[in-house]
Protein backbone atom coordinates (compact mmCIF):
# COMPACT_ATOMS: atom_id res chain seq x y z
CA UNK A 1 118.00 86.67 100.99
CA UNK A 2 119.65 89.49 98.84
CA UNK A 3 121.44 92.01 100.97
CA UNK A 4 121.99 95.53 98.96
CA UNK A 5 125.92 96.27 98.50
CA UNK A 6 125.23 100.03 98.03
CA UNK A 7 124.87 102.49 99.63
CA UNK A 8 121.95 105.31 99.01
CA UNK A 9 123.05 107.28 95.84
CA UNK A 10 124.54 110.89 97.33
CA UNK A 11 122.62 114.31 96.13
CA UNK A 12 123.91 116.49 93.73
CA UNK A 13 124.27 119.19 96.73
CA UNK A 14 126.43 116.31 98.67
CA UNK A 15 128.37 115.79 96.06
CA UNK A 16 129.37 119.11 95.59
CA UNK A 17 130.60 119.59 99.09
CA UNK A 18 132.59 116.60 99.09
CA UNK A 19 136.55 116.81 99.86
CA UNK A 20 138.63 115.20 97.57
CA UNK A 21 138.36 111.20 98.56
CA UNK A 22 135.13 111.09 99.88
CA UNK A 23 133.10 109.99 97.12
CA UNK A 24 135.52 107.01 96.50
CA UNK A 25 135.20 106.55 100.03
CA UNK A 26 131.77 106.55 100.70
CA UNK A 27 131.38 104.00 97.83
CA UNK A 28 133.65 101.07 98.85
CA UNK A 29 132.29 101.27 102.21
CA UNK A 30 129.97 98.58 102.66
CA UNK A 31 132.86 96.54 101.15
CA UNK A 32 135.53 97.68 104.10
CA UNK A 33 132.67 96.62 106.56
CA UNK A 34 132.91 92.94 105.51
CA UNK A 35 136.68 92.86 105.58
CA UNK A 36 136.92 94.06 109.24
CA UNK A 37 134.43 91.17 109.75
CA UNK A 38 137.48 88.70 108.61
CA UNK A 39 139.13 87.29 105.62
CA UNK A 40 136.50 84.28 105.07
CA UNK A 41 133.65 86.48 105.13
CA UNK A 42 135.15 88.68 102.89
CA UNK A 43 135.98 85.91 100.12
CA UNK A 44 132.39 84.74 100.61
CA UNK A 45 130.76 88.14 100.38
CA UNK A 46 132.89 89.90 97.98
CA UNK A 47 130.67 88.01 94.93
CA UNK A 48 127.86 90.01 96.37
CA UNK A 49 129.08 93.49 95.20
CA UNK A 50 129.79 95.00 91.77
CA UNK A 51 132.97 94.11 90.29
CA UNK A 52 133.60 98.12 90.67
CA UNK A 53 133.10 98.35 94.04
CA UNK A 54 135.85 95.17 94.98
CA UNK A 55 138.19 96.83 92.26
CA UNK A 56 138.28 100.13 93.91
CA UNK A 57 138.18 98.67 97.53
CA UNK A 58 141.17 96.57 96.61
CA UNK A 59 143.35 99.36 94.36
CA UNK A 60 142.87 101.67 97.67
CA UNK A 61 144.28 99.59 100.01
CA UNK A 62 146.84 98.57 98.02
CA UNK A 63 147.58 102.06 97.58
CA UNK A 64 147.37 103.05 100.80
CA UNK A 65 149.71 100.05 102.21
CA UNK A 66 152.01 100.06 99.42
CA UNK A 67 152.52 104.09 99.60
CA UNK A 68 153.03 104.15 104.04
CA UNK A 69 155.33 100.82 104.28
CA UNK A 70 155.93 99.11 100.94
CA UNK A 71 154.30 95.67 99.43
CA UNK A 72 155.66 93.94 102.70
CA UNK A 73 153.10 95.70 104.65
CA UNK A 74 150.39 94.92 102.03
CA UNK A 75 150.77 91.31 102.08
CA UNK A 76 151.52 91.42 105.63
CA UNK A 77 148.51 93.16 106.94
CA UNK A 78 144.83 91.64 106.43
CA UNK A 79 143.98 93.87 103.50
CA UNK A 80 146.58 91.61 101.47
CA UNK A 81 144.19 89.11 101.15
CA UNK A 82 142.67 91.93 98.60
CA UNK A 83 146.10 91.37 96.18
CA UNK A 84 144.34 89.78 92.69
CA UNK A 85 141.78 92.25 93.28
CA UNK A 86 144.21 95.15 93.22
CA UNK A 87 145.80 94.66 90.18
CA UNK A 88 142.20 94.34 88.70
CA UNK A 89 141.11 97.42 90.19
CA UNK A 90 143.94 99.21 89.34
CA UNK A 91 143.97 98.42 86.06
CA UNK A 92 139.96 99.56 85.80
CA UNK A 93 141.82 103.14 87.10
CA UNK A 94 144.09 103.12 84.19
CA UNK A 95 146.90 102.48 86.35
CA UNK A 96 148.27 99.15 84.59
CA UNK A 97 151.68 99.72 85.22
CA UNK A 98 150.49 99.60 89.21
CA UNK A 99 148.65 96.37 88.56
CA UNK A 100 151.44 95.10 86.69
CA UNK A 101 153.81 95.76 89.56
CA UNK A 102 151.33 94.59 92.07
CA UNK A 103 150.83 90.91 90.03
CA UNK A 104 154.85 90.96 89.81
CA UNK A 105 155.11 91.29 93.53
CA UNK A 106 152.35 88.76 93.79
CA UNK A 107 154.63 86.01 92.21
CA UNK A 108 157.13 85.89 95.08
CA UNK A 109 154.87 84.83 97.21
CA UNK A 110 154.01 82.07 95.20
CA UNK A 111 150.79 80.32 93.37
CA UNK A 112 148.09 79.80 94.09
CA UNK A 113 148.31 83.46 95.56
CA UNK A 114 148.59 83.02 99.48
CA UNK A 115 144.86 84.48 100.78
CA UNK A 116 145.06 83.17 104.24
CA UNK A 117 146.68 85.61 106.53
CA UNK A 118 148.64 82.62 108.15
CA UNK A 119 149.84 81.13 105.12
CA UNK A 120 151.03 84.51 103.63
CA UNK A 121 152.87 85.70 106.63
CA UNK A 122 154.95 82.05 106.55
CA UNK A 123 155.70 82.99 102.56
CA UNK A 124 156.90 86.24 104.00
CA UNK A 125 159.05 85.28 106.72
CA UNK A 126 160.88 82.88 104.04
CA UNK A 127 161.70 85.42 101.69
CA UNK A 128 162.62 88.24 103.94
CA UNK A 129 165.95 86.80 105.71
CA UNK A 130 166.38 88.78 109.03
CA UNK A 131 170.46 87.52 108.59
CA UNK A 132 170.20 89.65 105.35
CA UNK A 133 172.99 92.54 106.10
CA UNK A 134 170.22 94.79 105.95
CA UNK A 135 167.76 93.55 107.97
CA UNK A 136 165.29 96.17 106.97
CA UNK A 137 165.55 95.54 103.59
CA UNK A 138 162.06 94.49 101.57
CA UNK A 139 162.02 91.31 99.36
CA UNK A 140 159.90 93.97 97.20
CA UNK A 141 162.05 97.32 97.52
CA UNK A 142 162.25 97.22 93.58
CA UNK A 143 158.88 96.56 93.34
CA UNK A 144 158.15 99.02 95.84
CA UNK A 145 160.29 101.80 93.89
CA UNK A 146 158.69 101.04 90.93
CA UNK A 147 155.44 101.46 92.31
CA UNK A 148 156.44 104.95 93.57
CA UNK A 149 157.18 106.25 90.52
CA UNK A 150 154.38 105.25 88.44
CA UNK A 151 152.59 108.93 87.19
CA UNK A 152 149.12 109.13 88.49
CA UNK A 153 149.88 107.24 91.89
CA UNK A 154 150.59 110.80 93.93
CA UNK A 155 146.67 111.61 92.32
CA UNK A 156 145.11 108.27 93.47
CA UNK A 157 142.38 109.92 95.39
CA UNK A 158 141.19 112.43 92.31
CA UNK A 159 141.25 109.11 89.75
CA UNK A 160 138.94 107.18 91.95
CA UNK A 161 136.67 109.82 92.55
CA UNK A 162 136.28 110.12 88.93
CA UNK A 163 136.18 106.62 88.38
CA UNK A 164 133.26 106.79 90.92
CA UNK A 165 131.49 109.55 89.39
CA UNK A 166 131.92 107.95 86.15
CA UNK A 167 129.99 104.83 87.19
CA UNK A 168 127.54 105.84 90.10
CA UNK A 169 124.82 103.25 89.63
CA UNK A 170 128.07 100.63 90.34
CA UNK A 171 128.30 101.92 93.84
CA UNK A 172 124.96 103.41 94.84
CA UNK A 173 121.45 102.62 94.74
């Protein structure tokens, strides 16, 4: 049984009364709708969509976890299970100084890359020593401060858009 991973292809009248973020937003949801079903379901499904649509999915939340509390909150948070995917998708954004940042991060928490929630959170609790003398203190604060920095980050929404736009019959039907 084939289900369809996009969603209806949006007018040319829609699209021109779209805020900035929609479009990239309308076209990764189907693939935020299987991750709120849970991580196994999303590792199962995510074959099912374009390799576009997982990219994007994955760079955004990345982005959006990365940029509100650091790569701690990334991997801590269900969407980390989305971290090889990231550095793909940012990397099909032209941000490969992200991706490269988001693979070094990756590394500390070991290989295979820790998927499972459970397993990840463990790595986590390891590496970030609560008897540091700044308990606040990320594992990934250079990696985080790296990430802030990279040029094109602060326009995230306007890249995917056009990323979108560039490849609509990747994310709609």
């Amino acid at each position: 049984m084939h289900v369809e991973t996009r969603g209806p292809m949006p007018d040319a009248r829609t699209l021109r009364k779209m805020e900035p973020g929609d479009l990239h937003s309308r076209a990764i949801e189907a693939v935020h709708l299987t991750l709120e079903k849970g991580q196994e379901l999303y590792l199962k499904q995510a074959s099912a969509f374009t390799t576009e649509q997982v990219g994007l999915f994955a760079a955004f939340w990345c982005n959006a976890e990365v940029c509100n509390g650091g790569f701690y909150q990334f991997f801590r948070n269900s969407t980390g299970i989305v971290g090889p995917e990231a550095a793909a998708g940012l990397t099909m954004l032209g941000l490969s100084p992200a991706a490269r940042i988001v693979e070094e991060a990756m590394v500390m928490l070991g290989a295979p890359f820790p998927r499972d929630w459970k397993r990840r959170s463990a790595v986590l609790e390891k590496i970030h020593k609560p008897e540091d003398l700044r308990a606040e203190r990320s594992p990934f604060e250079r990696q985080d401060n790296a990430f802030y920095k990279i040029p094109g980050m602060s326009h995230f929404s306007k890249l995917a858009d056009d990323f979108v736009r560039s490849r609509m019959d990747r994310f709609f039907r």
